[in-house]
C-alpha atoms as a PDB file:
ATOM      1  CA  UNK A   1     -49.817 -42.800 -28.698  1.00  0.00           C
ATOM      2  CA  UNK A   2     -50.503 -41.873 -25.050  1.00  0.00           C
ATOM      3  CA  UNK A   3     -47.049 -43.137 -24.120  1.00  0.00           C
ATOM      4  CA  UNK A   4     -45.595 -40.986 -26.723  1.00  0.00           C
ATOM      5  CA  UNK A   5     -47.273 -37.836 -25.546  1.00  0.00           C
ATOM      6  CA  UNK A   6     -46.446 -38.372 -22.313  1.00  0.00           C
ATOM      7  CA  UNK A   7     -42.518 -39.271 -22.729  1.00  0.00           C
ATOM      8  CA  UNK A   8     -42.799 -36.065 -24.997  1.00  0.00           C
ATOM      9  CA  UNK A   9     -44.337 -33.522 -22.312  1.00  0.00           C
ATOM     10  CA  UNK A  10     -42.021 -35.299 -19.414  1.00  0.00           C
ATOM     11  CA  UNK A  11     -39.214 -34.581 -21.418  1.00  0.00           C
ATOM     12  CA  UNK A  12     -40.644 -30.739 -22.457  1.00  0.00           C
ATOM     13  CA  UNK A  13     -41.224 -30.026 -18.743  1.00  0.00           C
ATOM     14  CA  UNK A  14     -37.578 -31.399 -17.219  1.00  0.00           C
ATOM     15  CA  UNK A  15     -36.361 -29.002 -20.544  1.00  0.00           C
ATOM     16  CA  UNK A  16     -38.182 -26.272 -19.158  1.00  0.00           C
ATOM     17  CA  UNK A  17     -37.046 -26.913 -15.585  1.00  0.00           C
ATOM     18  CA  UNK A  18     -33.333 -26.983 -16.460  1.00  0.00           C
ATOM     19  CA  UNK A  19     -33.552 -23.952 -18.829  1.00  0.00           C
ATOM     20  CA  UNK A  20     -35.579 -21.639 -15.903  1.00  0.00           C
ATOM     21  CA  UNK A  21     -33.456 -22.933 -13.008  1.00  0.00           C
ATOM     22  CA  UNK A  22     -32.898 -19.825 -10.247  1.00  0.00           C
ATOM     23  CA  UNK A  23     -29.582 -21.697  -9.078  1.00  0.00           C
ATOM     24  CA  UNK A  24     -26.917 -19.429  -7.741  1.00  0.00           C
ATOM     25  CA  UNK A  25     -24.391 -19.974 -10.521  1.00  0.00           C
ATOM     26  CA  UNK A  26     -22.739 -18.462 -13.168  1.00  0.00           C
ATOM     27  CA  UNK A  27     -21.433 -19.320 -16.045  1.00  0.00           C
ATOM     28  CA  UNK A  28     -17.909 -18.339 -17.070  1.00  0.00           C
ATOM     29  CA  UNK A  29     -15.544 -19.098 -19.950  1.00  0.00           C
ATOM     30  CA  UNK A  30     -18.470 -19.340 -22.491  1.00  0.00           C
ATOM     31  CA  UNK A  31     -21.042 -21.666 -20.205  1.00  0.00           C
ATOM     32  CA  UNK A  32     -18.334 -24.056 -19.684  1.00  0.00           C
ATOM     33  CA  UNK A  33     -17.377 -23.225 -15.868  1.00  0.00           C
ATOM     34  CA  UNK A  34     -20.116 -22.741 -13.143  1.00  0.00           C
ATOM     35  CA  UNK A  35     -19.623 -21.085  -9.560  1.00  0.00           C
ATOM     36  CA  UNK A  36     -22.287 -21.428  -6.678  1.00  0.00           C
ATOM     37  CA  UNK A  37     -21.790 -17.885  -4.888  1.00  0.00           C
ATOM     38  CA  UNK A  38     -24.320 -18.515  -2.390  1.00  0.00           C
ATOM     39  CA  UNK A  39     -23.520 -16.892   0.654  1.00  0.00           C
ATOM     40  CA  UNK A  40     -24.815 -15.783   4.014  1.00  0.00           C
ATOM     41  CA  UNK A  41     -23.411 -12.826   6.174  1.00  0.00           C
ATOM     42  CA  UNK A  42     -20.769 -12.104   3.730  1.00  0.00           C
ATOM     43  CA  UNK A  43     -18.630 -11.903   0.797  1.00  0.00           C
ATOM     44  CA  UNK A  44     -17.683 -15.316  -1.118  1.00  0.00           C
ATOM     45  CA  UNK A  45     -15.275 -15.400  -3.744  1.00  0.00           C
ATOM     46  CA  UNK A  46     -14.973 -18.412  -6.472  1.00  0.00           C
ATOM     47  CA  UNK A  47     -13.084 -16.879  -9.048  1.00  0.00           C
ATOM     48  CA  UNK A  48      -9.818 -16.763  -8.933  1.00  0.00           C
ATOM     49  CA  UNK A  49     -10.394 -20.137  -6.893  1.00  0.00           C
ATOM     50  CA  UNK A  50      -6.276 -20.678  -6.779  1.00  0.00           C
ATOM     51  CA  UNK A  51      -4.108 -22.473  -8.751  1.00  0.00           C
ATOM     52  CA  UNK A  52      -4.126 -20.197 -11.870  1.00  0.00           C
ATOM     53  CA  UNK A  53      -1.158 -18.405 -13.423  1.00  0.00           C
ATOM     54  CA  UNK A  54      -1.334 -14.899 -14.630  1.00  0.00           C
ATOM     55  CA  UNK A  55       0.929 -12.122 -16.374  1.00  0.00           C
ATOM     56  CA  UNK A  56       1.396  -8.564 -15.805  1.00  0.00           C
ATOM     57  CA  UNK A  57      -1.048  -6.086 -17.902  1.00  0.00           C
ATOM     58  CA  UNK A  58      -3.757  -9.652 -18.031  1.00  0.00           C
ATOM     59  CA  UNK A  59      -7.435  -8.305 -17.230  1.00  0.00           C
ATOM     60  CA  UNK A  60      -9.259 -11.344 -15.482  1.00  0.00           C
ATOM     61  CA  UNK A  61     -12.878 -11.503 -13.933  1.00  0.00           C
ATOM     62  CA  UNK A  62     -12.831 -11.672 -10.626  1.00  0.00           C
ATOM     63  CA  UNK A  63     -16.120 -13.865  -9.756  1.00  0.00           C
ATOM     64  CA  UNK A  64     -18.034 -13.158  -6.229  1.00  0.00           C
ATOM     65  CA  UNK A  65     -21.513 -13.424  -4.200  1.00  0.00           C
ATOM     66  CA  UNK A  66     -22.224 -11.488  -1.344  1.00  0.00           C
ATOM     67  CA  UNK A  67     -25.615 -10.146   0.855  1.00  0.00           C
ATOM     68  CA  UNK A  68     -23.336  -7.297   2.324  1.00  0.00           C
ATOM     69  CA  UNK A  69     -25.786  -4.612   1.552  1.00  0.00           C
ATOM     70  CA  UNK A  70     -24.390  -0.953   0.678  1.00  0.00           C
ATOM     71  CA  UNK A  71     -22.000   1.055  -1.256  1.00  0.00           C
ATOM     72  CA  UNK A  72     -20.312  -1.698  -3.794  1.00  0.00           C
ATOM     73  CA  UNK A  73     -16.887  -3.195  -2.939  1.00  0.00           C
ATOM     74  CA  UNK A  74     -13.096  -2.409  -2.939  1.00  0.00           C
ATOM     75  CA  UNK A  75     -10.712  -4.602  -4.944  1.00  0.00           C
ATOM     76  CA  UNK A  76      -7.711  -5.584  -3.327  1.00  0.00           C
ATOM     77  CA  UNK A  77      -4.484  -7.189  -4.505  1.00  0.00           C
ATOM     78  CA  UNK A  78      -2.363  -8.920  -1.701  1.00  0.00           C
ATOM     79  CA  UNK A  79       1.192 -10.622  -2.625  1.00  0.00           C
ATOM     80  CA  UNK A  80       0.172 -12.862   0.425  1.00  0.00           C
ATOM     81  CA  UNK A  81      -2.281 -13.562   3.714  1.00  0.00           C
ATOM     82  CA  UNK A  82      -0.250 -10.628   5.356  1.00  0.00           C
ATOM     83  CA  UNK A  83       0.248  -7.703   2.958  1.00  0.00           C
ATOM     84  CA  UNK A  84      -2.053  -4.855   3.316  1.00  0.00           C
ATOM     85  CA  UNK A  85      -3.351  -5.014  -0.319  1.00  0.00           C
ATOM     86  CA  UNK A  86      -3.474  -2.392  -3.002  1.00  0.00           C
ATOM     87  CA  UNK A  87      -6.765  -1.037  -4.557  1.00  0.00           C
ATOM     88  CA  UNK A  88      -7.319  -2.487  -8.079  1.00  0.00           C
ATOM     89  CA  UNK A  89     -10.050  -0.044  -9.555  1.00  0.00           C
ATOM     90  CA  UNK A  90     -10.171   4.008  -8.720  1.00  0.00           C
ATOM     91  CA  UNK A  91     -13.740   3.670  -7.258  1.00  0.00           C
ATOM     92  CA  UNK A  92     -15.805   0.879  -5.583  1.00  0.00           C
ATOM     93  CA  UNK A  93     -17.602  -1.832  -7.749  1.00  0.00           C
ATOM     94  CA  UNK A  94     -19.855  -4.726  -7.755  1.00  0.00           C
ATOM     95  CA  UNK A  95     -24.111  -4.233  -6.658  1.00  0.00           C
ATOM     96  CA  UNK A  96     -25.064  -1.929  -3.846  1.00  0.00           C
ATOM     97  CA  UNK A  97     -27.935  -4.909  -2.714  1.00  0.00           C
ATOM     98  CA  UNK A  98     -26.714  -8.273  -3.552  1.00  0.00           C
ATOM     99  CA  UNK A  99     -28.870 -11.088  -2.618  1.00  0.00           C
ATOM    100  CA  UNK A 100     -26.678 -13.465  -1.107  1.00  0.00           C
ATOM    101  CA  UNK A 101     -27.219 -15.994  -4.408  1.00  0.00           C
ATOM    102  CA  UNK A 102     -26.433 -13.994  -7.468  1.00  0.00           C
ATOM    103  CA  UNK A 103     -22.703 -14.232  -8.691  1.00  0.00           C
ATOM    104  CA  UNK A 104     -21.120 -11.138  -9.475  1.00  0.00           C
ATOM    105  CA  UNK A 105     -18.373 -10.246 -11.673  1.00  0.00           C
ATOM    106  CA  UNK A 106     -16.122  -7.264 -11.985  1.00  0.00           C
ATOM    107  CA  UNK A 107     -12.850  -7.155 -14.193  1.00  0.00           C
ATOM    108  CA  UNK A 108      -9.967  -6.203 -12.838  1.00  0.00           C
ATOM    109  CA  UNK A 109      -6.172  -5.743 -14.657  1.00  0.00           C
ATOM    110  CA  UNK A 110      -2.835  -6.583 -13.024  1.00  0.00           C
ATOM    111  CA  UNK A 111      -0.832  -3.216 -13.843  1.00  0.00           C
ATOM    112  CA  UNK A 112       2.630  -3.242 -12.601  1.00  0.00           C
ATOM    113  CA  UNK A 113       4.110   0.146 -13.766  1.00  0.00           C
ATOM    114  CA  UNK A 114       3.413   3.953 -12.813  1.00  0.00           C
ATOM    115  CA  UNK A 115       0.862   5.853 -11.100  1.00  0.00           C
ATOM    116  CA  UNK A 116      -1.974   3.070 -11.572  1.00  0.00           C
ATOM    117  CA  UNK A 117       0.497   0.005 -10.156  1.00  0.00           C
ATOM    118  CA  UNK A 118      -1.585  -2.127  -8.538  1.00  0.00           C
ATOM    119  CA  UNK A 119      -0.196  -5.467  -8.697  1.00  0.00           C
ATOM    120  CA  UNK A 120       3.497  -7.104  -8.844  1.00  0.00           C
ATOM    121  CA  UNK A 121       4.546 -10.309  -9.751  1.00  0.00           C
ATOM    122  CA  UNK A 122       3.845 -13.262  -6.798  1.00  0.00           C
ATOM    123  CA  UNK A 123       3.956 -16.635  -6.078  1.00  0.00           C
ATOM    124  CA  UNK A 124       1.111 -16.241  -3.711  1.00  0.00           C
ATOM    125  CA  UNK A 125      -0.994 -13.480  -5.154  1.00  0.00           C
ATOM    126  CA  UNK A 126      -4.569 -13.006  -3.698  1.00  0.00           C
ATOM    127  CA  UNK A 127      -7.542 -10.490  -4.202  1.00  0.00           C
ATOM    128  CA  UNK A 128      -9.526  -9.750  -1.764  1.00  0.00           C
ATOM    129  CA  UNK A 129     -13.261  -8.154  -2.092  1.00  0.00           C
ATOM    130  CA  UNK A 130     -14.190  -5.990   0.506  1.00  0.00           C
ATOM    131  CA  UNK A 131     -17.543  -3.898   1.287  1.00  0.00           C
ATOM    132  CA  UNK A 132     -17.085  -0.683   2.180  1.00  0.00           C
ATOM    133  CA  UNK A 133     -19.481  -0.743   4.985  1.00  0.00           C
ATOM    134  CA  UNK A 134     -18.833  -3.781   6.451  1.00  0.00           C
ATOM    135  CA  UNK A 135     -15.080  -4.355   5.934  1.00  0.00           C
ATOM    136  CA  UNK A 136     -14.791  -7.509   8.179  1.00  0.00           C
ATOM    137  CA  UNK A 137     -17.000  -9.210   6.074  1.00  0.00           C
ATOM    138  CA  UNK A 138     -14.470  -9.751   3.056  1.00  0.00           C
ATOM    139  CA  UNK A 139     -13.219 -12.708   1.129  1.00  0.00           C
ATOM    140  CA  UNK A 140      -9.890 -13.594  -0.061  1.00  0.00           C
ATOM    141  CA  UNK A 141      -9.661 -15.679  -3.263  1.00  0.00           C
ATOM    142  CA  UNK A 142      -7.715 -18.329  -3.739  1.00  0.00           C
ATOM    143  CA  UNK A 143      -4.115 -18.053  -4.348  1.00  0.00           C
ATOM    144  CA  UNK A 144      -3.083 -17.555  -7.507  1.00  0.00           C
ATOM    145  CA  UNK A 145       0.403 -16.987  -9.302  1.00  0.00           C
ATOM    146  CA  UNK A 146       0.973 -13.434 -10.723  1.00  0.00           C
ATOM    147  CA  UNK A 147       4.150 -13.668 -13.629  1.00  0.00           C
ATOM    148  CA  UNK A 148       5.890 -10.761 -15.840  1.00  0.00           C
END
């Protein structure tokens, strides 16, 4: 009986362990995806990570850590490494005192048409997050495919 109510507790506490975990992930996509967005001295995107296809008029969330402490954080879309980028959202976004462990998330749509473009079709799409404050500590994500 000992045995029992010892496998029983073990089992209880590694339950309990796993269920109040402070790791620096988050879950995306229902719990099935998790992102370490640990990060010292900066900005650290994980989401888009590169590879993925979207279309025109898509919202995504755009998945980031950061300890840049602050005013929040543009949104830029680049076509590639060397375009300037375009803003994404009308104001800044994202915490004004990140921790440097805590993913963020902010949605962001891919609008290709009138006053609010801020996107176009690419091969080599990127977004870039970018604290106001400290600009030259921003993050590109991966590169991504942007479709009609």
């Amino acid at each position: 009986m000992k045995l029992f109510k010892l496998s029983v507790c073990a089992a209880f506490a590694a339950f309990m362990f796993t269920a109040c975990d402070d790791s620096s992930s988050a879950s995306s996509d229902g719990g099935k995806v998790s992102y370490d967005c640990t990060v010292k001295d900066g900005v650290k995107v994980v989401y888009p990570k590169g590879g993925e296809s979207f279309k025109m008029g898509e919202t995504i969330t755009v998945i980031y850590g950061s300890d840049v402490q602050g005013s929040g954080y543009r949104f830029l879309f680049k076509t590639s490494e060397e375009d300037a980028g375009v803003d994404m959202l009308p104001e800044s976004a994202g915490p004004e005192s990140p921790d440097g462990k805590t993913c963020y998330e902010t949605k962001v749509t891919f609008i290709g048409d009138g006053d609010d473009q801020n996107a176009e079709p690419s091969e080599t799409a990127i977004i870039r997050v970018v604290p106001y404050e400290k600009t030259a500590k921003a993050a590109n994500s991966g590169t991504f495919k942007v479709t009609e």
